[in-house]
Each structure stands twice: as structure tokens, then as C-alpha cells.
Protein backbone atom coordinates (compact mmCIF):
# COMPACT_ATOMS: atom_id res chain seq x y z
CA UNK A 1 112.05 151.31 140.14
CA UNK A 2 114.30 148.59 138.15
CA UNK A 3 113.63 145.38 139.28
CA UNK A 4 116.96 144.49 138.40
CA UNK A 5 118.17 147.14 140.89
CA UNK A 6 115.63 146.47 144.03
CA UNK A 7 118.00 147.97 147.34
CA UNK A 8 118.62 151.32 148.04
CA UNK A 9 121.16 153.49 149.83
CA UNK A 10 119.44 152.22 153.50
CA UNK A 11 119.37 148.74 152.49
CA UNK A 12 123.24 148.89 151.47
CA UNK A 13 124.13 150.43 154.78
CA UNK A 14 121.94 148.39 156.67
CA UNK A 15 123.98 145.33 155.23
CA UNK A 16 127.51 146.97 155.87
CA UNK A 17 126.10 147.19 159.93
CA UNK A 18 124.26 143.74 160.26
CA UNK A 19 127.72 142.27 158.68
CA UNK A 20 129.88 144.19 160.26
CA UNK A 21 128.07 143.90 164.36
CA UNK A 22 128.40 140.02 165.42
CA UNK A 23 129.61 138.81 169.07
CA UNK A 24 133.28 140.52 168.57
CA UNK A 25 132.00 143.76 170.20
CA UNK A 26 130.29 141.79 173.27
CA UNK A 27 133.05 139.21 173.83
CA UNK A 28 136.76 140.26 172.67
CA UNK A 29 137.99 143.02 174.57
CA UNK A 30 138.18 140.05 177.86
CA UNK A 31 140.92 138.69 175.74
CA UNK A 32 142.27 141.95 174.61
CA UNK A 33 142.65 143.29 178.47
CA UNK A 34 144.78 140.04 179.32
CA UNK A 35 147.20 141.02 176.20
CA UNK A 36 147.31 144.71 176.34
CA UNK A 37 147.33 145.01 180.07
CA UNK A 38 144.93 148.72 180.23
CA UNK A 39 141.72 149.75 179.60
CA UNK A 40 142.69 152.74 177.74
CA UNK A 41 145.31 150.57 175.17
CA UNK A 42 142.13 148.81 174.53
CA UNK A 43 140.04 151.31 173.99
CA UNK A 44 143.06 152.73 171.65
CA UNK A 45 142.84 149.20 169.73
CA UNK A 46 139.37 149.41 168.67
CA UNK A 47 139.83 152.91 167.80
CA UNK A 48 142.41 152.30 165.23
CA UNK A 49 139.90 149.20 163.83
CA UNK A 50 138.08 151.70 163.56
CA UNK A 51 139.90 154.07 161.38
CA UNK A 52 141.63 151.16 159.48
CA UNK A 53 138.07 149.68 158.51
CA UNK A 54 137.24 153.81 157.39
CA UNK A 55 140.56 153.64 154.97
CA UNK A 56 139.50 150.29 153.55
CA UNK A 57 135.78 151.50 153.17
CA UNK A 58 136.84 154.84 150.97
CA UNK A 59 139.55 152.60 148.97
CA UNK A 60 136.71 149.97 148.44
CA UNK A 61 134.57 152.50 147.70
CA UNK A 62 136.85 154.21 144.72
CA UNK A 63 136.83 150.53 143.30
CA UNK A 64 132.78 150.33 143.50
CA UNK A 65 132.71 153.68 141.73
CA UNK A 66 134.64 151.95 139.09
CA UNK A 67 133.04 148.87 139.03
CA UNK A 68 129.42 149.09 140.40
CA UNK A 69 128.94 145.37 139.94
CA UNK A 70 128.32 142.33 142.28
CA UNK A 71 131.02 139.73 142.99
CA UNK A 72 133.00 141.32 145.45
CA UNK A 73 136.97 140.81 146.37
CA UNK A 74 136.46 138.38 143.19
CA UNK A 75 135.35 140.68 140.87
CA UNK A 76 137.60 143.55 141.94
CA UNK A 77 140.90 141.65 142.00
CA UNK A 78 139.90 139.42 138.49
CA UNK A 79 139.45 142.64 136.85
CA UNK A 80 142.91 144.61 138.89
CA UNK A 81 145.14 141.82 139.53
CA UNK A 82 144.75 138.72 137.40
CA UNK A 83 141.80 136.01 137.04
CA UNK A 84 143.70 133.55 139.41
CA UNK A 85 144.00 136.54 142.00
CA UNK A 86 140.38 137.15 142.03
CA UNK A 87 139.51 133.19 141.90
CA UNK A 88 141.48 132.91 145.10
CA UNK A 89 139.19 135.96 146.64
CA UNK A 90 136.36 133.70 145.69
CA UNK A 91 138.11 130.60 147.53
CA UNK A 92 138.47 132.40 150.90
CA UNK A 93 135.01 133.87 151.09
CA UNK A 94 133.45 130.28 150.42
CA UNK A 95 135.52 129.24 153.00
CA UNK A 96 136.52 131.80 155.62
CA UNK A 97 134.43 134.66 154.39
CA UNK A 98 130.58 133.31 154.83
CA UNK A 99 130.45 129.51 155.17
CA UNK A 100 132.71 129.12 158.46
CA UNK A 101 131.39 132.45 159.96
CA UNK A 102 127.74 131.91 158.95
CA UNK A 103 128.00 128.52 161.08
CA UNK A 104 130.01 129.97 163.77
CA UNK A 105 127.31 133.00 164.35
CA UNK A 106 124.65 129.95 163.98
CA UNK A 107 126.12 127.97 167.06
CA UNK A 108 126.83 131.33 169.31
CA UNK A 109 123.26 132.10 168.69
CA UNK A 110 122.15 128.65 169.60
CA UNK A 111 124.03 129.23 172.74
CA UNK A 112 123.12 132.42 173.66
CA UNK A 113 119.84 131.72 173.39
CA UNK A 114 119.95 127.97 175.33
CA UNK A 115 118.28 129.25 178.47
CA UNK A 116 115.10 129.99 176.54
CA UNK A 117 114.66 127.24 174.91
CA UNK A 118 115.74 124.44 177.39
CA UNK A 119 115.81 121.16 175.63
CA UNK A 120 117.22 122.43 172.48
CA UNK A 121 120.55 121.08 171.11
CA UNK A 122 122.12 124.71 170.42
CA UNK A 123 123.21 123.65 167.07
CA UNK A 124 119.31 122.51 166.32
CA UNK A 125 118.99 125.95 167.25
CA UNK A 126 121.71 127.63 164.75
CA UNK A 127 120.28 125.17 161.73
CA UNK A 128 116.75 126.65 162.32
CA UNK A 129 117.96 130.08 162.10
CA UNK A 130 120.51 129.77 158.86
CA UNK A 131 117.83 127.13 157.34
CA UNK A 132 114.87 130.27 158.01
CA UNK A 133 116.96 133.36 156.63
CA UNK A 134 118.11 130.90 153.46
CA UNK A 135 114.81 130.27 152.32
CA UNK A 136 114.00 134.36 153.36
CA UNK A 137 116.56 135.24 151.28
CA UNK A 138 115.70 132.66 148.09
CA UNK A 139 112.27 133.53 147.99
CA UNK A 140 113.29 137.11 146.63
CA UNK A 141 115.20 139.79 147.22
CA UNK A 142 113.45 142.59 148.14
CA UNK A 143 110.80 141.15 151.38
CA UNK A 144 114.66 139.71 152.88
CA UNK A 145 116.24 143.11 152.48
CA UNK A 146 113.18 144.98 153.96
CA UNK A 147 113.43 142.46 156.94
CA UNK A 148 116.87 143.20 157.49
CA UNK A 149 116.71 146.41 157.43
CA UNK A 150 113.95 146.81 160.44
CA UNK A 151 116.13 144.24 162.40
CA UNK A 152 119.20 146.43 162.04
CA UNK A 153 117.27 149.74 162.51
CA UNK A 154 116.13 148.02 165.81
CA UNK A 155 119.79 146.66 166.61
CA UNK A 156 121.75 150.11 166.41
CA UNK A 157 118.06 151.94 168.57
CA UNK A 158 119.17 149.43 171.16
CA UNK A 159 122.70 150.01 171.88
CA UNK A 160 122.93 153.06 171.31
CA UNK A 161 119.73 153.00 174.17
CA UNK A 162 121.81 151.17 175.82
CA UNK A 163 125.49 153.40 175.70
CA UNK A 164 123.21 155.99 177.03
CA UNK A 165 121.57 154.50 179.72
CA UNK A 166 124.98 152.94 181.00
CA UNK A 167 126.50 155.92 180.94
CA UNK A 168 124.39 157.78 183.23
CA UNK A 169 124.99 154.60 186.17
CA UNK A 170 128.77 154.25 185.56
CA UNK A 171 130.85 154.55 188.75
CA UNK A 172 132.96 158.49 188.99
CA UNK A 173 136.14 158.16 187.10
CA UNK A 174 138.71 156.63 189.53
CA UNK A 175 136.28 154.08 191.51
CA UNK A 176 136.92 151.37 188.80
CA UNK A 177 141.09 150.92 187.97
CA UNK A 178 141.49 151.14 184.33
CA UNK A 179 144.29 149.27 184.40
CA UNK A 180 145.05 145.06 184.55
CA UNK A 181 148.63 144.91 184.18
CA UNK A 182 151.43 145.96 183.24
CA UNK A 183 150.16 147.37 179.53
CA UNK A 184 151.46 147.10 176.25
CA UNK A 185 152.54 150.04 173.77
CA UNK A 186 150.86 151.08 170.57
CA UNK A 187 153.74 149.80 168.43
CA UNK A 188 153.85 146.34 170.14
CA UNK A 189 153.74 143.20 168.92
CA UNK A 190 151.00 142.69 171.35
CA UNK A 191 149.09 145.57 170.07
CA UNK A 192 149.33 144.30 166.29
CA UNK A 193 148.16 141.08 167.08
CA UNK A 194 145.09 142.14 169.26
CA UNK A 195 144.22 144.10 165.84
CA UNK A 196 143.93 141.20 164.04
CA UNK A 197 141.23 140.19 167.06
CA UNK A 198 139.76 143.51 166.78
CA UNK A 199 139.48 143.28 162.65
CA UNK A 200 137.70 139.85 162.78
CA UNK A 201 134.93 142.31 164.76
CA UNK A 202 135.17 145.02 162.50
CA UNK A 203 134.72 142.51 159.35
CA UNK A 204 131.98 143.30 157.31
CA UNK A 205 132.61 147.04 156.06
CA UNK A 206 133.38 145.85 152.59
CA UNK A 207 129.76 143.82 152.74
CA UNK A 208 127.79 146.11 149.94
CA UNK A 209 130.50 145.16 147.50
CA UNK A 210 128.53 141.66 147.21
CA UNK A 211 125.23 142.71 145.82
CA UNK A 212 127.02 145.78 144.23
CA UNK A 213 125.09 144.52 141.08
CA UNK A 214 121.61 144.77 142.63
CA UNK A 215 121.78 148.45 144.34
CA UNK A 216 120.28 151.19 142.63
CA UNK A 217 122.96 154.11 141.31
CA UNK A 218 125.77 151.87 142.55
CA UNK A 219 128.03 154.48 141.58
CA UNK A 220 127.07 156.85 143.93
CA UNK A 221 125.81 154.71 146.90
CA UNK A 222 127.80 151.95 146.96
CA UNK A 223 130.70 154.36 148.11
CA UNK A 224 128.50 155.76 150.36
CA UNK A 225 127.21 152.66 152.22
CA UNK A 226 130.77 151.42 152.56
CA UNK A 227 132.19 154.49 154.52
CA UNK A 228 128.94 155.39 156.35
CA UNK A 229 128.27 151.89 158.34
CA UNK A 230 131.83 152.00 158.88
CA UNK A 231 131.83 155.39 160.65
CA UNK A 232 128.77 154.25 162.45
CA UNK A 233 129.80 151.06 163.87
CA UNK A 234 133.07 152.36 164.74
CA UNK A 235 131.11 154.94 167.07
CA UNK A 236 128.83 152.25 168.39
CA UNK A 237 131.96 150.17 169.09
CA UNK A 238 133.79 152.80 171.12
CA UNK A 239 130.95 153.81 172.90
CA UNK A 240 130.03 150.05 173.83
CA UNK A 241 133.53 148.96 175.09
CA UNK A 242 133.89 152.44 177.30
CA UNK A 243 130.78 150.87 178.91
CA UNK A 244 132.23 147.50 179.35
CA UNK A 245 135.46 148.63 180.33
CA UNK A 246 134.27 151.76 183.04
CA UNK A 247 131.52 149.88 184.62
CA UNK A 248 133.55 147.30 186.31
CA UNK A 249 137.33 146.76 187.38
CA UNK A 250 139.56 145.75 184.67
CA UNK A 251 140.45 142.04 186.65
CA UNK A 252 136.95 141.08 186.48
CA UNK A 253 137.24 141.48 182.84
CA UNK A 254 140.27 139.56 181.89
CA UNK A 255 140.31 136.49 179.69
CA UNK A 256 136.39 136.87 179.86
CA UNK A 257 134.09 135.91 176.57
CA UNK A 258 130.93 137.91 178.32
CA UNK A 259 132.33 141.17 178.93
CA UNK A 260 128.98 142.30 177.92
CA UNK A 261 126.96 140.50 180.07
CA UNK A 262 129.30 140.64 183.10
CA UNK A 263 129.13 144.57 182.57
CA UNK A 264 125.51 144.76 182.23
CA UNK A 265 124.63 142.79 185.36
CA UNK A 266 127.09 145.08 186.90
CA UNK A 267 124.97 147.97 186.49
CA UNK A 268 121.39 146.96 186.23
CA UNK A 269 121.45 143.25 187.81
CA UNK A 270 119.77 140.50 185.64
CA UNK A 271 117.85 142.46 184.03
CA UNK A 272 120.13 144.85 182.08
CA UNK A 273 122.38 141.08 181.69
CA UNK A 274 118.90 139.39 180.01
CA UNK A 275 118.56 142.57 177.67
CA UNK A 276 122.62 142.51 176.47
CA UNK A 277 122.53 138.52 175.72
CA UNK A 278 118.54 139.61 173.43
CA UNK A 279 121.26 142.10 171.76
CA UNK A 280 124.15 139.55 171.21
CA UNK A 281 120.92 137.08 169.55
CA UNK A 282 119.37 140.10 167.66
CA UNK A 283 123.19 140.63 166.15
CA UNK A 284 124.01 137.38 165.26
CA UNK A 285 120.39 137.28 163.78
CA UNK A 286 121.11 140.46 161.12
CA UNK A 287 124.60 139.25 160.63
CA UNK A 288 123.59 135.46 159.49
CA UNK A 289 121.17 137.94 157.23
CA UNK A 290 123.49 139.41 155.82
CA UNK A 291 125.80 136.44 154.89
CA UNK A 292 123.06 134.68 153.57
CA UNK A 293 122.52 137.68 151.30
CA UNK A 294 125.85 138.68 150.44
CA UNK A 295 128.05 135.37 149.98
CA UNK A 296 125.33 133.63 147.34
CA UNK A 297 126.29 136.76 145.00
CA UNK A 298 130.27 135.96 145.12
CA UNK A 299 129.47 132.25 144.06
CA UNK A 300 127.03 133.10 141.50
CA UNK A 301 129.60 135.34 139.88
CA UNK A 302 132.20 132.78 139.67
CA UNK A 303 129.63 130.50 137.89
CA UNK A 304 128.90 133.28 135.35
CA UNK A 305 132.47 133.32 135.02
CA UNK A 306 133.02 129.96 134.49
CA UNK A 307 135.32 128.96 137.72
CA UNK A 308 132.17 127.04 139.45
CA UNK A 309 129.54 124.81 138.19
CA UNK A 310 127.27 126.31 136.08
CA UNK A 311 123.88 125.68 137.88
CA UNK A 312 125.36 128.09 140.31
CA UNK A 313 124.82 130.90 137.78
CA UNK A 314 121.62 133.28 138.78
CA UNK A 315 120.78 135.69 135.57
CA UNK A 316 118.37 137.84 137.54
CA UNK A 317 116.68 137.33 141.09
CA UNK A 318 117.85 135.54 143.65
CA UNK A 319 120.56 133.57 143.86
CA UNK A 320 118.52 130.27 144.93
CA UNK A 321 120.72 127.51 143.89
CA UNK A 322 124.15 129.31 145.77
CA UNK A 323 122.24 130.29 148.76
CA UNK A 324 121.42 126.07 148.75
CA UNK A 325 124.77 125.92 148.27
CA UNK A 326 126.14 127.89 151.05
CA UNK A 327 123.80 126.98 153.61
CA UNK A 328 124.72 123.44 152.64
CA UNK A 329 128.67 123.96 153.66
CA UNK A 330 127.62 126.28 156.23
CA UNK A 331 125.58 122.94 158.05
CA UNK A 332 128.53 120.73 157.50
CA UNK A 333 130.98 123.11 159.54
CA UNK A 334 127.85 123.77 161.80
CA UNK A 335 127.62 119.93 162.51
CA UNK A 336 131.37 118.87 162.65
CA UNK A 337 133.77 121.83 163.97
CA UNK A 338 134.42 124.10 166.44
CA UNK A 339 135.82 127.73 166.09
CA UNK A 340 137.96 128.76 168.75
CA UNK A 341 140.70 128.87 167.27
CA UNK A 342 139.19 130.27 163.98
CA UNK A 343 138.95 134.47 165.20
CA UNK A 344 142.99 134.54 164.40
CA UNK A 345 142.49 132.63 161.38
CA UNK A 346 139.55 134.00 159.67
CA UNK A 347 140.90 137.78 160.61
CA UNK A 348 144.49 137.15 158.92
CA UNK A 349 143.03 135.24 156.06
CA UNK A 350 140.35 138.02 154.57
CA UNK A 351 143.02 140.81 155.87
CA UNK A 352 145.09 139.35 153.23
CA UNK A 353 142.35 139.32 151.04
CA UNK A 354 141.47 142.83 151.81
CA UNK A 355 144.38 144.08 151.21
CA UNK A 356 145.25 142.34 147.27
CA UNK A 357 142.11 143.92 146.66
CA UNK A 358 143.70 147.53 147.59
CA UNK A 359 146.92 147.01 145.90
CA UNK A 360 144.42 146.02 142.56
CA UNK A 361 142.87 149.68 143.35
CA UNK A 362 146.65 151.29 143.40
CA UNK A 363 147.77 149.13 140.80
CA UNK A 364 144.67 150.51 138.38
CA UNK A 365 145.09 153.95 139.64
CA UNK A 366 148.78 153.54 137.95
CA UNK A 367 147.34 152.51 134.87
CA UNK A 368 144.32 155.10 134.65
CA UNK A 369 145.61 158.16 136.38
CA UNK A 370 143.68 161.12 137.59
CA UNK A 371 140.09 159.70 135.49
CA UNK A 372 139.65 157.58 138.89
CA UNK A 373 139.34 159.04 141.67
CA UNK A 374 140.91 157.70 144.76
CA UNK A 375 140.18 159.71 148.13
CA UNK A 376 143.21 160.55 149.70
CA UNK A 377 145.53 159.00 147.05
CA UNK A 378 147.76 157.63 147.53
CA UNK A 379 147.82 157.71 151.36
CA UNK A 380 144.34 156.02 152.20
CA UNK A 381 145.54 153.11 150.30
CA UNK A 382 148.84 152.81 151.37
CA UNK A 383 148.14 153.45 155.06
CA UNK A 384 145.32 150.79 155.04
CA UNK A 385 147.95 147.93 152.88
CA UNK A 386 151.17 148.88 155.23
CA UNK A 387 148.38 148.28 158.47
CA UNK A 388 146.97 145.27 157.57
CA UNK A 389 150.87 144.33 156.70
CA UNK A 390 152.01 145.20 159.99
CA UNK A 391 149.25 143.21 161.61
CA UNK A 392 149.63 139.96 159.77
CA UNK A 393 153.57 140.13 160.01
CA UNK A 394 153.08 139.90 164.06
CA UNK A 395 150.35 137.29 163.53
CA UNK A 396 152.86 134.94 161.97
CA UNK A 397 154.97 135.53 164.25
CA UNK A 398 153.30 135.37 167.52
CA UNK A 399 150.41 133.05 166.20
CA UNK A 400 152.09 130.90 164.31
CA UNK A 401 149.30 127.37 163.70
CA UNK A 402 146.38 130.20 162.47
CA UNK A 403 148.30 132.15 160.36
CA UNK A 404 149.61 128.79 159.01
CA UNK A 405 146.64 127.83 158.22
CA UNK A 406 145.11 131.08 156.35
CA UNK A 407 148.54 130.59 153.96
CA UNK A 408 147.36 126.98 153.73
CA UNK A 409 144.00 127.57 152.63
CA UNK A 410 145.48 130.08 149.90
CA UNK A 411 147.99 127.27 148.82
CA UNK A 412 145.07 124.93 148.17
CA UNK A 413 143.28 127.06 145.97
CA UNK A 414 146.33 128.26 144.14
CA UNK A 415 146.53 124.27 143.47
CA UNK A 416 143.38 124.37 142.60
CA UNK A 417 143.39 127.26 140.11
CA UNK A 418 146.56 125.88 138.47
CA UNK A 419 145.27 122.23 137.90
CA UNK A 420 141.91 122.87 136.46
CA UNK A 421 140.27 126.20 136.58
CA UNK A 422 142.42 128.25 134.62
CA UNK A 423 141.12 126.62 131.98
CA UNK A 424 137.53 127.13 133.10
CA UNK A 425 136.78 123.99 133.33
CA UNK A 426 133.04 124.72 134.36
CA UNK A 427 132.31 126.74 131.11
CA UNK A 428 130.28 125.39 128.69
């Protein structure tokens, strides 16, 4: 086995599904019910995440085939697009891709996880766990992976355990009202937005692309990983939030964070409600894992590059000095924000992202022809662009301050790029 090469096809999946399962699953669809008015609408919503994240995954996956290397949205669109396109995909996932998720996951889990350890600030709580999985992670590759991979083995066992124990207690069809209002269409405003909700929880299929570099026959399994935790997350996703959504009445639900929970207790009483809020920690556990693992590998990139420091730069191994880096921002933002407001703005920020990245794809496909392969061509990759299109034209429209802020952060590093690292101005 190449050292050089150390994670297989399971450990590239098992990093799409630790990214890609966080809290969204457990707490969004509350908020989703008060917009979209039915259970059903809602249901439809994370469907078409689902298929959405599928048509990303097998356009991503037609890039990785192309260029089996780690780096990520930077890599792709620098080698597509233009240098300053793929610097900019560098900017957003420091920012908005791992640092201000990687903290936000840290304080959820230090506040899921308050009642067992009373006395503990929550955020103490969130340090020690992205402090623990940094140093995992920098000691070498390979024990982190294999650690990850049993935690996300366990994670899927257990809801999937737990779809199919729920199902066998829900109420008969008709006890519970599946509606909450007085529900929005598909093609609604309302509907778009919500997707931008439901993407933030779907966020993560692209994940492999990061350590692309470090799995063995990228070619082949890097494709593979993408679509296959997309299809299974998707599944778990539906199958979770027709629990949530069945087991109680749709007014209990509304404008609540702990759907999970609130369904849980419903039908097993604390017990069933202690064992969702271990699976909420055990999530936010694999995906701090796998930001830790994946984000280092976009930095280090952009050092070998030239468009960061060079002392970022890794030439084999871990990435020790950007996973130092990293956790460092990620304890700032830990320590000194809040992230309410931040599901609207990270999901319309890396949609945007997401989507250069796609036009790079159809844009190369132009230039190369038939020699690469696209699945689906040219509809996968046009349906997935004109989606996440769709999406952030509503969000601009109906959230206005986030969406202002994801153009923002692009502006900055545009500035940025123009007034210093177009010249790499780190090289040398």
C-alpha cells in the first residue's frame, strides 16, 4: 500500500457522510414547517436536496476523474476557471467552508451535551473536542481516518436502528395532521429559500474532493465516494424527517430547533429523547472529524501554490501546521460569535461556490469534448447550476442581510486577490 495514498474507497465515503450528517437533519425541518406550511412540502424539500446534492456529486465526480488531486473547489476552479476563481474557492472554505462551521458544530455539541457534564462552559466543551480531533488528525493520517470511519459506521447503524424502530410505534396515517398551514407550492419563493436551509444540511457531498490527493485509485473512487454518501444520506434524511414529521402533529413542530428530540420523546418518552440528543453529539463528533481532516488539505494547497504563507505547505503526511492553523480561527469564532444567523449565509455562500466549480466542469467539457466524460452531459450539470441559481436568486431576495453578506465575503477576497496575491506574494 502507498503511503502516499493511505484511505480507501470506505474511508472516502465515510468522510462524504460524517461531513455531510451535522444537526441540519435533527433541527431544520421546525423552521421549514413554519415556511412551507405541510408536512408533505417538507418532506418534498429534502427530497429535492437530495437529488440536487446527487447532480453535484456525479458533476464533482467527472472533475475528480480528471483531476484526482487534493485541494478541492480551489484546485478545480484554478485549473477550469482562472487562478483568482479558484483563490476565491480557497477564501470561502477558510471562512465559511470549515472554520465558521467547525466552531459552530463545536458549540452545538457543547450544548447538547451540557446536561452531562454540569459545570462545563459549553464552549470549554466544543474547544476540548476540536482541540482532541486536531491533534488526532496531526499525528497522522491513517489512525484519524480509521477512527472516523468506526464512528460513522456506528452513526448511520444508529439511525437507521432508529427509522426502524420509530416506524413500527408511529400513530395510523390520519391520527397526526400533516398539515400546519396554509402550504406553500414547489415553485415558491418559499420553497427556494427553505432549499437553501435544506442545502446547508446536505453540505458535505463534495467532502472527498479535499484529500483527493491522499485516496488510493482516486480516479475510480473518488467518483464513487462522492455519489454513494450522497445517495445514502439522502435516504437516511428522508427516512429521519418522515419520523419526525408522522410521529407528532405538525403545530408541535413549528419554529422548533429539536424536532428530533421532541419526536423521540413522543414515541419512547425520555429515553428514546436521551438516545436522539447521543446521536445529534455522535454527528457533530464525525462531522468536526471530518473538517479537521478535509479543510487543512485546501490550505496546504494554496501554500504549495503560493497564495498562503509558505509554512502552510505539507509535502507528504499530515497537514500539521494548517490543521494549527484552522483550529486556531476555528477557536476565535468559537470564543467571540454566534451563528444564528449564519445557516442562510454559509448555504448561499458555498452554493455559489459549488456551482463556479460546475460551470469550470462545463466550461472544460467545451474545451476537451467527448475524452471527458460527464454523466448525463450536459443535463446533470446544467440542472444542478440553474438549481442552485434559482435558490440563491430567492435568497437575495427574501433574505436580503445573509445573502449580503456571502457577496461581501467574495468582494473581500476579490480585493484581496487583486492587491497582492496575484502576484503570489507568498512564493519564494
Amino acid at each position: 500500500m502507498s503511503t502516499a495514498r493511505p484511505l480507501g474507497l470506505g474511508s472516502a465515503v465515510a468522510l462524504v457522510v460524517a461531513s455531510m450528517i451535522g444537526t441540519g437533519v435533527f433541527t431544520t425541518s421546525g423552521f421549514l414547517l413554519g415556511d412551507l406550511g405541510s408536512a408533505d412540502t417538507v418532506l418534498a424539500a429534502w427530497a429535492v436536496g437530495g437529488v440536487i446534492a446527487a447532480l453535484g456529486a456525479l458533476s464533482y465526480g467527472a472533475l475528480a476523474r480528471r483531476i484526482p488531486e487534493s485541494g478541492g473547489e480551489y484546485l478545480f476552479l484554478s485549473r477550469t476557471l482562472h487562478p483568482s476563481a479558484g483563490f476565491l474557492a480557497g477564501w470561502i472554505s477558510l471562512l465559511v467552508g470549515f472554520s465558521a462551521p467547525m466552531a459552530a458544530a463545536a458549540m452545538a455539541f457543547g450544548e447538547y451535551t451540557k446536561t452531562w457534564l454540569p459545570g462545563w462552559n459549553p464552549r470549554a466543551t466544543g474547544t476540548a473536542l476540536i482541540v482532541g480531533l486536531s491533534v488526532l488528525h496531526a499525528v497522522r493520517v491513517a489512525p484519524g481516518a480509521w477512527v472516523q470511519n468506526v464512528a460513522v459506521a456506528l452513526k448511520a447503524g444508529l439511525i437507521a436502528a432508529f427509522i426502524g424502530l420509530a416506524c413500527g410505534r408511529l400513530p395510523a396515517p390520519g391520527v397526526v395532521e400533516a398539515g400546519a398551514g396554509t402550504g406553500a407550492g414547489v415553485w415558491s419563493p418559499a420553497f427556494a429559500v427553505s432549499l437553501v436551509w435544506v442545502s446547508f444540511s446536505y453540505a458535505g457531498w463534495n467532502a472527498a474532493i479535499y484529500v483527493g490527493g491522499e485516496i488510493r485509485d482516486a480516479e475510480r473512487n473518488l467518483p464513487r465516494a462522492l455519489l454513494a454518501g450522497a445517495l445514502l444520506v439522502t435516504a437516511l434524511y428522508l427516512g429521519l424527517n418522515f419520523v419526525f414529521l408522522r410521529a407528532v402533529p405538525a403545530v408541535e413542530l413549528v419554529g422548533q430547533l429539536e424536532v428530533g428530540r421532541i419526536a423521540a420523546r413522543a414515541l419512547g418518552g425520555a429515553a428514546w429523547a436521551e438516545a436522539v440528543t447521543a446521536l445529534v453529539a455522535l454527528g457533530l463528533l464525525t462531522s468536526v472529524s471530518s473538517m479537521v481532516m478535509a479543510g487543512p488539505r485546501v490550505y496546504a494547497r494554496m501554500a504549495a501554490d503560493g497564495y498562503l504563507p509558505a509554512w502552510l505547505n505539507c509535502r507528504e503526511g499530515a497537514p500539521r501546521a494548517a490543521i494549527g492553523f484552522q483550529l486556531a480561527v476555528a477557536l476565535v469564532m468559537l470564543w467571540t460569535a454566534t451563528y444564528k444567523s449564519l445557516l442562510t449565509y454559509i448555504g448561499f455562500t458555498l452554493s455559489l461556490s459549488t456551482a463556479a466549480t460546475v460551470v469550470g466542469l462545463m466550461r472544460l467539457r467545451r474545451r476537451e469534448g467527448a475524452s471527458l466524460r460527464v454523466p448525463g452531459w450536459p443535463w446533470v450539470p446544467g440542472l444542478f447550476v440553474a438549481s442552485v441559481l434559482w435558490m440563491a436568486v430567492f435568497s437575495v431576495a427574501r433574505q436580503p442581510v445573509e445573502s449580503a453578506l456571502g457577496l461581501a465575503t467574495l468582494g473581500v477576497g476579490w480585493v484581496a486577490w487583486w492587491g497582492g496575491w496575484s502576484g503570489k506574494k507568498f512564493q519564494g
